[in-house]
PDB file of N, CA and C in Angstrom:
ATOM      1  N   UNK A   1     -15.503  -7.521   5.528  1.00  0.00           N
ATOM      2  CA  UNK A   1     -14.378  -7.728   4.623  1.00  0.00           C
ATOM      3  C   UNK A   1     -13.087  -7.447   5.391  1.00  0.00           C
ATOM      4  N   UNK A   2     -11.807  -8.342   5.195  1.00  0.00           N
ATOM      5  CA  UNK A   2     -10.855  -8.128   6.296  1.00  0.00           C
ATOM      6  C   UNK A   2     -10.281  -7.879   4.831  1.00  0.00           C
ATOM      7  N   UNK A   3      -9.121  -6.982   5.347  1.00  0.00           N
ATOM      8  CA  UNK A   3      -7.740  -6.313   4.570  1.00  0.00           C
ATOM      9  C   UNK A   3      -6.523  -6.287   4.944  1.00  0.00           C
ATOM     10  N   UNK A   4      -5.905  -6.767   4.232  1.00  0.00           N
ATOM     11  CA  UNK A   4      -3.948  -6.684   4.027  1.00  0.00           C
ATOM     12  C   UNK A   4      -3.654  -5.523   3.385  1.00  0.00           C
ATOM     13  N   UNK A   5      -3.176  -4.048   4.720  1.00  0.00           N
ATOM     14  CA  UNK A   5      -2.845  -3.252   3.450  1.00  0.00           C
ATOM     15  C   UNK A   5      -1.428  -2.868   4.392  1.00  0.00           C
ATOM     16  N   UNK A   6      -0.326  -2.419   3.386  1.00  0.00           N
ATOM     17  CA  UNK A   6       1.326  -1.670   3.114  1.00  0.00           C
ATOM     18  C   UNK A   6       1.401  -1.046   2.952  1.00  0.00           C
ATOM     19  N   UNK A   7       2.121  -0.039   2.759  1.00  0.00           N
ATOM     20  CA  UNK A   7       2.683   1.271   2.347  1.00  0.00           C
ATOM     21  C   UNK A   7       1.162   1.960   1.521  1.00  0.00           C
ATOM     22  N   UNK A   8       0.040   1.613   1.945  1.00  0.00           N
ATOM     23  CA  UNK A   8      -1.095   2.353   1.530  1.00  0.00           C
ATOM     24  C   UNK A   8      -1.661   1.734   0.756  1.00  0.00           C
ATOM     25  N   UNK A   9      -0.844   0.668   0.224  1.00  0.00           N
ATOM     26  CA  UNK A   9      -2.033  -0.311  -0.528  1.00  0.00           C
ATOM     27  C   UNK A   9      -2.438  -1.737   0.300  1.00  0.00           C
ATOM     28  N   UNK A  10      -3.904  -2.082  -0.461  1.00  0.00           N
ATOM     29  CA  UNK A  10      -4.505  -3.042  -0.506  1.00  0.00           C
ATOM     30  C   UNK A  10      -3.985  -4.179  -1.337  1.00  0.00           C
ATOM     31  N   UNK A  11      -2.956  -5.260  -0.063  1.00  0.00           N
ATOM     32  CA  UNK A  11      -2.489  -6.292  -0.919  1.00  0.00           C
ATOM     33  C   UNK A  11      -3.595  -7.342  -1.156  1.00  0.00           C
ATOM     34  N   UNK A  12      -4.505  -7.322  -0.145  1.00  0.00           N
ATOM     35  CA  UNK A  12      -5.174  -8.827   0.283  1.00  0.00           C
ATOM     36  C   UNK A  12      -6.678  -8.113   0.500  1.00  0.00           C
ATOM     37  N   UNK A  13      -7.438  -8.811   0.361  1.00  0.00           N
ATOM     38  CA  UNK A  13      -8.872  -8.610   0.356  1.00  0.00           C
ATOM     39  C   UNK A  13     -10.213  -9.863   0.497  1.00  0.00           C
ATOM     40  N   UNK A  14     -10.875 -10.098   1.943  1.00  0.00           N
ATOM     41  CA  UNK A  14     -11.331 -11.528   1.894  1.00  0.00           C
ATOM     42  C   UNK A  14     -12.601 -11.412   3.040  1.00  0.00           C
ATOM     43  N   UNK A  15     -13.474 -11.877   2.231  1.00  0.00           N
ATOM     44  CA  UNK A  15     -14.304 -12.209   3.428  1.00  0.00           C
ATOM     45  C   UNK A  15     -14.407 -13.707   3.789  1.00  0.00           C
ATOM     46  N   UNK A  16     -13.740 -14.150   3.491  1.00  0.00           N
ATOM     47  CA  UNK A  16     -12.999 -15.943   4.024  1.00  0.00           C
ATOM     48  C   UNK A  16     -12.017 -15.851   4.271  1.00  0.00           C
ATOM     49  N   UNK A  17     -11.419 -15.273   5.400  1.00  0.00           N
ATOM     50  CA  UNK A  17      -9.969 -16.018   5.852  1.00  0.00           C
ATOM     51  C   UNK A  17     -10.255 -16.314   7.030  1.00  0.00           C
ATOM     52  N   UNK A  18      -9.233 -17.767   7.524  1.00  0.00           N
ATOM     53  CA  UNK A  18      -9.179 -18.346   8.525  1.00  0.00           C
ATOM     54  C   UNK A  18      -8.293 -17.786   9.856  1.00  0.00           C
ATOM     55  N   UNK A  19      -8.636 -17.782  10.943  1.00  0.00           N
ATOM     56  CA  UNK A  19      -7.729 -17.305  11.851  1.00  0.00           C
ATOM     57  C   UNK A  19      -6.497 -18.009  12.685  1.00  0.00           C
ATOM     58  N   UNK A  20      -5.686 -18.492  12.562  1.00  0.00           N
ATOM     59  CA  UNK A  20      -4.781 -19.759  13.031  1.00  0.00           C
ATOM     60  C   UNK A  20      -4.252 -18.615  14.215  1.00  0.00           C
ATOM     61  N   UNK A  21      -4.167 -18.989  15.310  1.00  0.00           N
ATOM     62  CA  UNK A  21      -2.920 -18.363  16.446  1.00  0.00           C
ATOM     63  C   UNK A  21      -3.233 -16.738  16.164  1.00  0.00           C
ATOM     64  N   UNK A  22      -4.032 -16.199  16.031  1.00  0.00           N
ATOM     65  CA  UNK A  22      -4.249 -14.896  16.235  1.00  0.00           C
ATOM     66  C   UNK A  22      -4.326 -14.070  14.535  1.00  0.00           C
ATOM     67  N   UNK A  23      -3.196 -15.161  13.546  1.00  0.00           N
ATOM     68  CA  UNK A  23      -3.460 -14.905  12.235  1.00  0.00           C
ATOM     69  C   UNK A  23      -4.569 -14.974  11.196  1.00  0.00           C
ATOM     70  N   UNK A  24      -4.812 -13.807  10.642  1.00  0.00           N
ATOM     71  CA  UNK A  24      -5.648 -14.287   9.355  1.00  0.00           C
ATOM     72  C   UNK A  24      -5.229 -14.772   8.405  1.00  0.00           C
ATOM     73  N   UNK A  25      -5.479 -15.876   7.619  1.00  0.00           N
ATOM     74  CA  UNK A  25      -4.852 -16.426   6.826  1.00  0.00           C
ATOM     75  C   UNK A  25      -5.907 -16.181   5.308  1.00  0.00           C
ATOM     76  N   UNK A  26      -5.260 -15.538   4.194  1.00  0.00           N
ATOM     77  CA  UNK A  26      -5.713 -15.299   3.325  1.00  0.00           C
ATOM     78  C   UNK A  26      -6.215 -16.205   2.007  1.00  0.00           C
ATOM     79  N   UNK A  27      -7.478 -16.655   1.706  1.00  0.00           N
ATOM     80  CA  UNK A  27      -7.562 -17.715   0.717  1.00  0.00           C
ATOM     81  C   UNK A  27      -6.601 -17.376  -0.717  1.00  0.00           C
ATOM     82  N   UNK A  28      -6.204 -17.719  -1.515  1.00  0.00           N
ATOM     83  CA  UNK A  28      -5.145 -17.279  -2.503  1.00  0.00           C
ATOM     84  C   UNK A  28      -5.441 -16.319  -3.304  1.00  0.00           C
ATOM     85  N   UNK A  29      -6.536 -16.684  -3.838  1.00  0.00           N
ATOM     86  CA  UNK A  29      -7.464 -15.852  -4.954  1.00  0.00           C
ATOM     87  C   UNK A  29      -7.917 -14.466  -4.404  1.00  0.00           C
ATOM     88  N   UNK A  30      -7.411 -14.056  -2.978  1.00  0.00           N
ATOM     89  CA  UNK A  30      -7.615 -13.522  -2.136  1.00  0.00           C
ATOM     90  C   UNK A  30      -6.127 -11.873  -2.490  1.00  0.00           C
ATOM     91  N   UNK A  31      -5.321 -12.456  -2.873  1.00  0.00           N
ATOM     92  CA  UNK A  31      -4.271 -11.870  -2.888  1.00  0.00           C
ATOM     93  C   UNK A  31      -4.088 -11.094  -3.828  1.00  0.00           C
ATOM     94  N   UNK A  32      -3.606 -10.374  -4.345  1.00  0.00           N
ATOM     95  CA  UNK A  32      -3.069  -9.024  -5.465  1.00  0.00           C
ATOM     96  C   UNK A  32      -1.720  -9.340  -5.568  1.00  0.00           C
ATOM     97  N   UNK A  33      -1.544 -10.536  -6.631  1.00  0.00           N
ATOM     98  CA  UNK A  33      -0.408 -10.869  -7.283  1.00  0.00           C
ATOM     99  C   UNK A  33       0.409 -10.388  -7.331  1.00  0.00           C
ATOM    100  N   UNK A  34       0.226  -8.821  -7.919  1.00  0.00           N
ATOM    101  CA  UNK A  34       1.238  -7.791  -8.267  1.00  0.00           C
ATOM    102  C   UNK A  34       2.347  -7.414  -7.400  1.00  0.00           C
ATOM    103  N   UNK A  35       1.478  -7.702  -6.080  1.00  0.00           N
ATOM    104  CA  UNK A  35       2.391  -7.486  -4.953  1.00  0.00           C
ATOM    105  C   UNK A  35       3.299  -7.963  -4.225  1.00  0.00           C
ATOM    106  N   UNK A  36       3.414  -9.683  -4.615  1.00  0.00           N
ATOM    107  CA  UNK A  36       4.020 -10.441  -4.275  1.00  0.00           C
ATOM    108  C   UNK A  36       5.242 -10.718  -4.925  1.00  0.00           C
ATOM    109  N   UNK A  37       5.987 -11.427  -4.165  1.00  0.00           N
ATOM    110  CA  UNK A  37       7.341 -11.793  -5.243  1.00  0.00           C
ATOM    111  C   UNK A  37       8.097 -12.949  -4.248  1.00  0.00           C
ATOM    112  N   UNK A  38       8.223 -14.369  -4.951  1.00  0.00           N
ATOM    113  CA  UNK A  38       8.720 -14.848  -3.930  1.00  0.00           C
ATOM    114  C   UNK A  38      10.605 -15.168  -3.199  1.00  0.00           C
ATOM    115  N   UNK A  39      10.189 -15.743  -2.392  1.00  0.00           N
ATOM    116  CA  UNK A  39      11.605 -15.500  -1.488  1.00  0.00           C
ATOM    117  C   UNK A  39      11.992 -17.068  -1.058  1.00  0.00           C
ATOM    118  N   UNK A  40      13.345 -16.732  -0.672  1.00  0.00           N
ATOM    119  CA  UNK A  40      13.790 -18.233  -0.577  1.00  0.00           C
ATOM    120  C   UNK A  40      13.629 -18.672   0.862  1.00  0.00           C
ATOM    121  N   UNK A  41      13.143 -17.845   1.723  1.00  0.00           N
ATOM    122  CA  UNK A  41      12.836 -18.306   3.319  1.00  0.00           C
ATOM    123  C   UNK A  41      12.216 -19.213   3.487  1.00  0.00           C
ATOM    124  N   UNK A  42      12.154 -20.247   4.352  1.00  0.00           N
ATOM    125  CA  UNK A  42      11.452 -20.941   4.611  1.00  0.00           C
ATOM    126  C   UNK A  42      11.684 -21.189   6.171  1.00  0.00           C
ATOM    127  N   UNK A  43      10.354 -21.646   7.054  1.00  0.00           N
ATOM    128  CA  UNK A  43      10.485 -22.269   8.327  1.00  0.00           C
ATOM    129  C   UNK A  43       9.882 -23.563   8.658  1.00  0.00           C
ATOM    130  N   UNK A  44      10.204 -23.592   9.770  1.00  0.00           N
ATOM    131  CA  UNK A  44       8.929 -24.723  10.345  1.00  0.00           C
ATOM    132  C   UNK A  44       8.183 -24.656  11.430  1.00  0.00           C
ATOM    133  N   UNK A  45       7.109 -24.982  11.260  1.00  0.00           N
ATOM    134  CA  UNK A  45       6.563 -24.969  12.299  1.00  0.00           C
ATOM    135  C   UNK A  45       6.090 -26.517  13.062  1.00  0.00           C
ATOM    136  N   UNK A  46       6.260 -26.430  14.297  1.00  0.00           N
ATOM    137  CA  UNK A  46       5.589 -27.757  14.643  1.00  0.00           C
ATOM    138  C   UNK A  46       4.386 -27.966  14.405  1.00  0.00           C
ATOM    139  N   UNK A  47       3.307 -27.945  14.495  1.00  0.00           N
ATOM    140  CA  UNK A  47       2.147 -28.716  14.001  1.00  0.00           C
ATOM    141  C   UNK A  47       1.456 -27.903  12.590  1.00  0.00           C
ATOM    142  N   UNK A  48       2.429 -26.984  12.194  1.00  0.00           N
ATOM    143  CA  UNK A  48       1.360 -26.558  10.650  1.00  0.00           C
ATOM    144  C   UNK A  48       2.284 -27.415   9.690  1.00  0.00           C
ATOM    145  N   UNK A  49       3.504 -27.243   9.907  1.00  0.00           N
ATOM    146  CA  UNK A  49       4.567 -27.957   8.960  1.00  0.00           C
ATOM    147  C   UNK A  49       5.319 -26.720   8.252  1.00  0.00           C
ATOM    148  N   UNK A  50       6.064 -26.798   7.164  1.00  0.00           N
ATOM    149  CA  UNK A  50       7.206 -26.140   6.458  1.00  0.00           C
ATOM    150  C   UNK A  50       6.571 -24.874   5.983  1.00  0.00           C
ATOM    151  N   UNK A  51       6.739 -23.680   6.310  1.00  0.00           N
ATOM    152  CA  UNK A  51       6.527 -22.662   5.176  1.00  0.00           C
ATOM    153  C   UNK A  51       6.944 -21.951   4.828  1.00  0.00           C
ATOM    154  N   UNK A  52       6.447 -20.918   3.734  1.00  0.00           N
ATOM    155  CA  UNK A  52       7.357 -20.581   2.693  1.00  0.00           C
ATOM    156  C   UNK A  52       6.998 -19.047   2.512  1.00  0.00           C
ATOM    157  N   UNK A  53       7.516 -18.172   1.790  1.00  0.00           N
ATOM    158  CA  UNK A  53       7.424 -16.935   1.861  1.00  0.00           C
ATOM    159  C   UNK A  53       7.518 -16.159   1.125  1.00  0.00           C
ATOM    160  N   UNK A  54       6.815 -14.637   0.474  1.00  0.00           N
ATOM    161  CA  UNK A  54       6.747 -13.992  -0.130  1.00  0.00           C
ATOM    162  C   UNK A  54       7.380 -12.662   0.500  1.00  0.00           C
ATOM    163  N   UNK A  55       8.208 -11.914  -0.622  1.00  0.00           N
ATOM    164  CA  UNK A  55       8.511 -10.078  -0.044  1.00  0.00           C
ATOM    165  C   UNK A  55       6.956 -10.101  -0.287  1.00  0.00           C
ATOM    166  N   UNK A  56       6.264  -8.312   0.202  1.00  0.00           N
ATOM    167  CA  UNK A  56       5.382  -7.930  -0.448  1.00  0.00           C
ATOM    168  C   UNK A  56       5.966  -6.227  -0.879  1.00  0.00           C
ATOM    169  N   UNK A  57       5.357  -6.452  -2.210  1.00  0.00           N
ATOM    170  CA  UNK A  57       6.106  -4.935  -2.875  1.00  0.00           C
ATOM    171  C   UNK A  57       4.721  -4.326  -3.070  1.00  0.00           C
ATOM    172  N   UNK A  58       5.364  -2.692  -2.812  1.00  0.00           N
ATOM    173  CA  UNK A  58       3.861  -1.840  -2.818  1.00  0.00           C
ATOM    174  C   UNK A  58       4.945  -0.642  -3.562  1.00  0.00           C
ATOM    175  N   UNK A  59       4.736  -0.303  -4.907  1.00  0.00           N
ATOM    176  CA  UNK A  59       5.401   1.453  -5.717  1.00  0.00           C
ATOM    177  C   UNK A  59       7.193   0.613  -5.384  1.00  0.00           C
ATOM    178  N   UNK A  60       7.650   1.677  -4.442  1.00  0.00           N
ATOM    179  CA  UNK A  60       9.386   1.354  -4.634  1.00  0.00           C
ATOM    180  C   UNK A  60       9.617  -0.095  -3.171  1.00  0.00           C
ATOM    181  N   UNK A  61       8.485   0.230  -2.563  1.00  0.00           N
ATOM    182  CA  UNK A  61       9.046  -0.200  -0.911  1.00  0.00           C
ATOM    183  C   UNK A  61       8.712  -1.852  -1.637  1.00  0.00           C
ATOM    184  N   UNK A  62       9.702  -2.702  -1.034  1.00  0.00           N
ATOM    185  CA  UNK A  62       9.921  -4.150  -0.606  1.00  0.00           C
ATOM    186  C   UNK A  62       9.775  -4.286   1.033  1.00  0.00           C
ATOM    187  N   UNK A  63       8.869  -5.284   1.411  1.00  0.00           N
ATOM    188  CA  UNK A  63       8.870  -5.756   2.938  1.00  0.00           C
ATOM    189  C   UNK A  63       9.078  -7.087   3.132  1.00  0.00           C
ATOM    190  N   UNK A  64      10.550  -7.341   3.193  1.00  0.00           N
ATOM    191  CA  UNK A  64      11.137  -8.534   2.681  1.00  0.00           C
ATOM    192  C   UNK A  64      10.625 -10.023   3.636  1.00  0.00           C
ATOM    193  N   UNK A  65       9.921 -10.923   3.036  1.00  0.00           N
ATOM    194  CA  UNK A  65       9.274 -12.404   3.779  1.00  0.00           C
ATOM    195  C   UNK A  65       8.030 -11.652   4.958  1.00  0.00           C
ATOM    196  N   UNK A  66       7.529 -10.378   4.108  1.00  0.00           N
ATOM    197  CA  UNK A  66       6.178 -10.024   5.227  1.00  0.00           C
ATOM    198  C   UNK A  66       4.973 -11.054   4.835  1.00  0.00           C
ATOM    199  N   UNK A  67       5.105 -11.725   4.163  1.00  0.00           N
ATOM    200  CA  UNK A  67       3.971 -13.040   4.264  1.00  0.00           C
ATOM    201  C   UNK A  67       4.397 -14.465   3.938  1.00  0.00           C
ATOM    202  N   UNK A  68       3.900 -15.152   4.575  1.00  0.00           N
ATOM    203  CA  UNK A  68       4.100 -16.312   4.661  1.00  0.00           C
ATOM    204  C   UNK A  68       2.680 -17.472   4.306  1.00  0.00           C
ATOM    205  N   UNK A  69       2.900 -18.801   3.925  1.00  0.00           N
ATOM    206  CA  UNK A  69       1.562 -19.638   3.516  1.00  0.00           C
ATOM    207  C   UNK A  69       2.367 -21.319   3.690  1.00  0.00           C
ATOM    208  N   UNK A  70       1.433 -22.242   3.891  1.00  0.00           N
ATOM    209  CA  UNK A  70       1.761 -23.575   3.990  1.00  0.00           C
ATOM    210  C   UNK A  70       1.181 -23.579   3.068  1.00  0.00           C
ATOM    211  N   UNK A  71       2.326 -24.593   1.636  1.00  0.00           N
ATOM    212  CA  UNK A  71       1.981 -25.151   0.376  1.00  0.00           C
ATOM    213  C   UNK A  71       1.524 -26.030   0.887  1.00  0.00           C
ATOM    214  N   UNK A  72       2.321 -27.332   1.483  1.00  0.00           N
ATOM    215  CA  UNK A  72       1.680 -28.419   2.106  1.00  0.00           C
ATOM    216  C   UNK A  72       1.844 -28.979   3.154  1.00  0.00           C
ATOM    217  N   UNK A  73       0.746 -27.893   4.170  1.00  0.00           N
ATOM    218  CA  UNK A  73       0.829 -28.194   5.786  1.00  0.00           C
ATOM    219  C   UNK A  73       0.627 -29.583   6.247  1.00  0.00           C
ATOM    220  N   UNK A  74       0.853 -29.928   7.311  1.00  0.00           N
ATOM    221  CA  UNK A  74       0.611 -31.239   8.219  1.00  0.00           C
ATOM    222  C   UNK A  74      -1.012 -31.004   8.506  1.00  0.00           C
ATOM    223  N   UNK A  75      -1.858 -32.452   8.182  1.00  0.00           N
ATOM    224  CA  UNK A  75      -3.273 -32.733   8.788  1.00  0.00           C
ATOM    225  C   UNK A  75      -3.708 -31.490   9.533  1.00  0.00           C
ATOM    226  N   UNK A  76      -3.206 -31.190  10.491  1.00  0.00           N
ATOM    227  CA  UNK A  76      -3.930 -30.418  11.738  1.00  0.00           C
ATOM    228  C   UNK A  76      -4.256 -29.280  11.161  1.00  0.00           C
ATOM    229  N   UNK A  77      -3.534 -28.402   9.939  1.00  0.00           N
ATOM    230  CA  UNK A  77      -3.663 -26.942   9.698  1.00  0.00           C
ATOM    231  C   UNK A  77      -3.898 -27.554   7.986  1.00  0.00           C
ATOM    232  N   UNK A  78      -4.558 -28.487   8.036  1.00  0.00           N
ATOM    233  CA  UNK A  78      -4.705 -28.468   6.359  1.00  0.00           C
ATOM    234  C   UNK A  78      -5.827 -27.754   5.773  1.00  0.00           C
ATOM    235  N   UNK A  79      -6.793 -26.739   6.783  1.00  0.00           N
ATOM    236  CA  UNK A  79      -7.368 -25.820   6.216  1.00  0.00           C
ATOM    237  C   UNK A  79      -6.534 -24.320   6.066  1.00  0.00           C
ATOM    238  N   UNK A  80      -6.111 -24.768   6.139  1.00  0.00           N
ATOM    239  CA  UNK A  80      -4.667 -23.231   5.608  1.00  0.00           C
ATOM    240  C   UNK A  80      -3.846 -23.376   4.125  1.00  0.00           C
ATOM    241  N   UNK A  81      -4.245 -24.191   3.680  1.00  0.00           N
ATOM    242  CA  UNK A  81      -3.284 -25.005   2.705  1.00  0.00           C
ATOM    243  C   UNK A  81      -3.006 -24.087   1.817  1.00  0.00           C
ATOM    244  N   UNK A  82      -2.120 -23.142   1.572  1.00  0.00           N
ATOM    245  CA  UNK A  82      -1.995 -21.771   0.520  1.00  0.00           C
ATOM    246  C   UNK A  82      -2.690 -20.906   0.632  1.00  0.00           C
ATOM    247  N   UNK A  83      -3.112 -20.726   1.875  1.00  0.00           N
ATOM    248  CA  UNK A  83      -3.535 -19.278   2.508  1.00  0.00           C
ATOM    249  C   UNK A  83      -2.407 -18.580   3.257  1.00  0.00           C
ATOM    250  N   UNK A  84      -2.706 -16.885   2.431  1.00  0.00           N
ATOM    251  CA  UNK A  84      -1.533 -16.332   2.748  1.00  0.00           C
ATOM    252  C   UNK A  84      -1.751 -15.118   4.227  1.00  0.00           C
ATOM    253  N   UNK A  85      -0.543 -15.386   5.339  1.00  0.00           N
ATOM    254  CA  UNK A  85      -0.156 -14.120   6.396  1.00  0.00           C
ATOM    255  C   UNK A  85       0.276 -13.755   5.889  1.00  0.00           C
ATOM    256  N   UNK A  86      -0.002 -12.539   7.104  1.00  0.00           N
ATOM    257  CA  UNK A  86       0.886 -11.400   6.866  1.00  0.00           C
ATOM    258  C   UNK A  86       1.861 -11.015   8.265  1.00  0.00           C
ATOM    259  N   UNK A  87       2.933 -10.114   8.464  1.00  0.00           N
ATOM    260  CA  UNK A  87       3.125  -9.820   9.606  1.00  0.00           C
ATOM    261  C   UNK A  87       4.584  -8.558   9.086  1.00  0.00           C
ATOM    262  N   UNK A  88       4.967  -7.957   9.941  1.00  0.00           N
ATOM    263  CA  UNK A  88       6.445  -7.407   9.825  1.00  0.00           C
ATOM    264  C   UNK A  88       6.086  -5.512   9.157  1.00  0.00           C
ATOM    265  N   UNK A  89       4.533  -5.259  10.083  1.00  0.00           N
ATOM    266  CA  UNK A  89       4.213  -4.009   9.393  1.00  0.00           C
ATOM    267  C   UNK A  89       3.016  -4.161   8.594  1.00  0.00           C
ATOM    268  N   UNK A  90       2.570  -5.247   7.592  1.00  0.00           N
ATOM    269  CA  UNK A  90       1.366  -5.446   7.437  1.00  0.00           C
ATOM    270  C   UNK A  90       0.055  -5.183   8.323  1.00  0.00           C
ATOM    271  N   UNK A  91      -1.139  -3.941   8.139  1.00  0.00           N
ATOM    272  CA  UNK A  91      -1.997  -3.708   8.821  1.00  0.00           C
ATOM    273  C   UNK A  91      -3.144  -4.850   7.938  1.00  0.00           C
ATOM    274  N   UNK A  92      -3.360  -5.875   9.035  1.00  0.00           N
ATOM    275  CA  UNK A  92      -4.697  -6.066   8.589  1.00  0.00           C
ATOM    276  C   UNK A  92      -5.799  -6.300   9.634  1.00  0.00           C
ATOM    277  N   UNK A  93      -6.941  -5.831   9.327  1.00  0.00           N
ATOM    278  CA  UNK A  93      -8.199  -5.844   9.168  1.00  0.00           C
ATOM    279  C   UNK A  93      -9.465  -5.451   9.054  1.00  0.00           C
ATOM    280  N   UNK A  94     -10.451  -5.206   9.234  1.00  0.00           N
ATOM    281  CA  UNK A  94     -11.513  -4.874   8.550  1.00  0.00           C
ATOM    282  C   UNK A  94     -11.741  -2.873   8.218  1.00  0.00           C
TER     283      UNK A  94
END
């Protein structure tokens, strides 16, 4: 079982996530809603395509665009398609 955990909690929880570039990428249903909140960031990437971003909130702390997911990546990463990273202090894994 791999884990997304913050300020001591368990945002993310999966024994299916994919690994892209060193990332685990979290299936959705995968995630603890509660923790999320979204944000207006967005990037691009060359071959995954546009993505988009969540703070993740844990009690008072905000970790502002610490995850990121392709709504709708380009062909090459379309097994990522709303699977959520993490990064910016996020510990994950097993």
């Amino acid at each position: 079982m791999t884990r997304a955990v913050w300020n001591g909690v368990v945002i993310a929880e999966s024994d299916a996530t994919v690994v892209v570039e060193g990332n685990h990428y979290f299936p959705p249903v995968a995630i603890r809603r509660e923790h999320f909140r979204d944000s207006a960031t967005h990037t691009v990437c060359g071959w995954k395509g546009t993505a988009s971003y969540y703070d993740v909130v844990a009690g008072d702390a905000v970790n502002r665009d610490a995850a990121w997911f392709y709504p709708e990546p380009k062909n090459a990463a379309s097994q990522i398609a709303g699977y959520v990273a993490f990064w910016r202090g996020v510990k994950v894994g097993s």
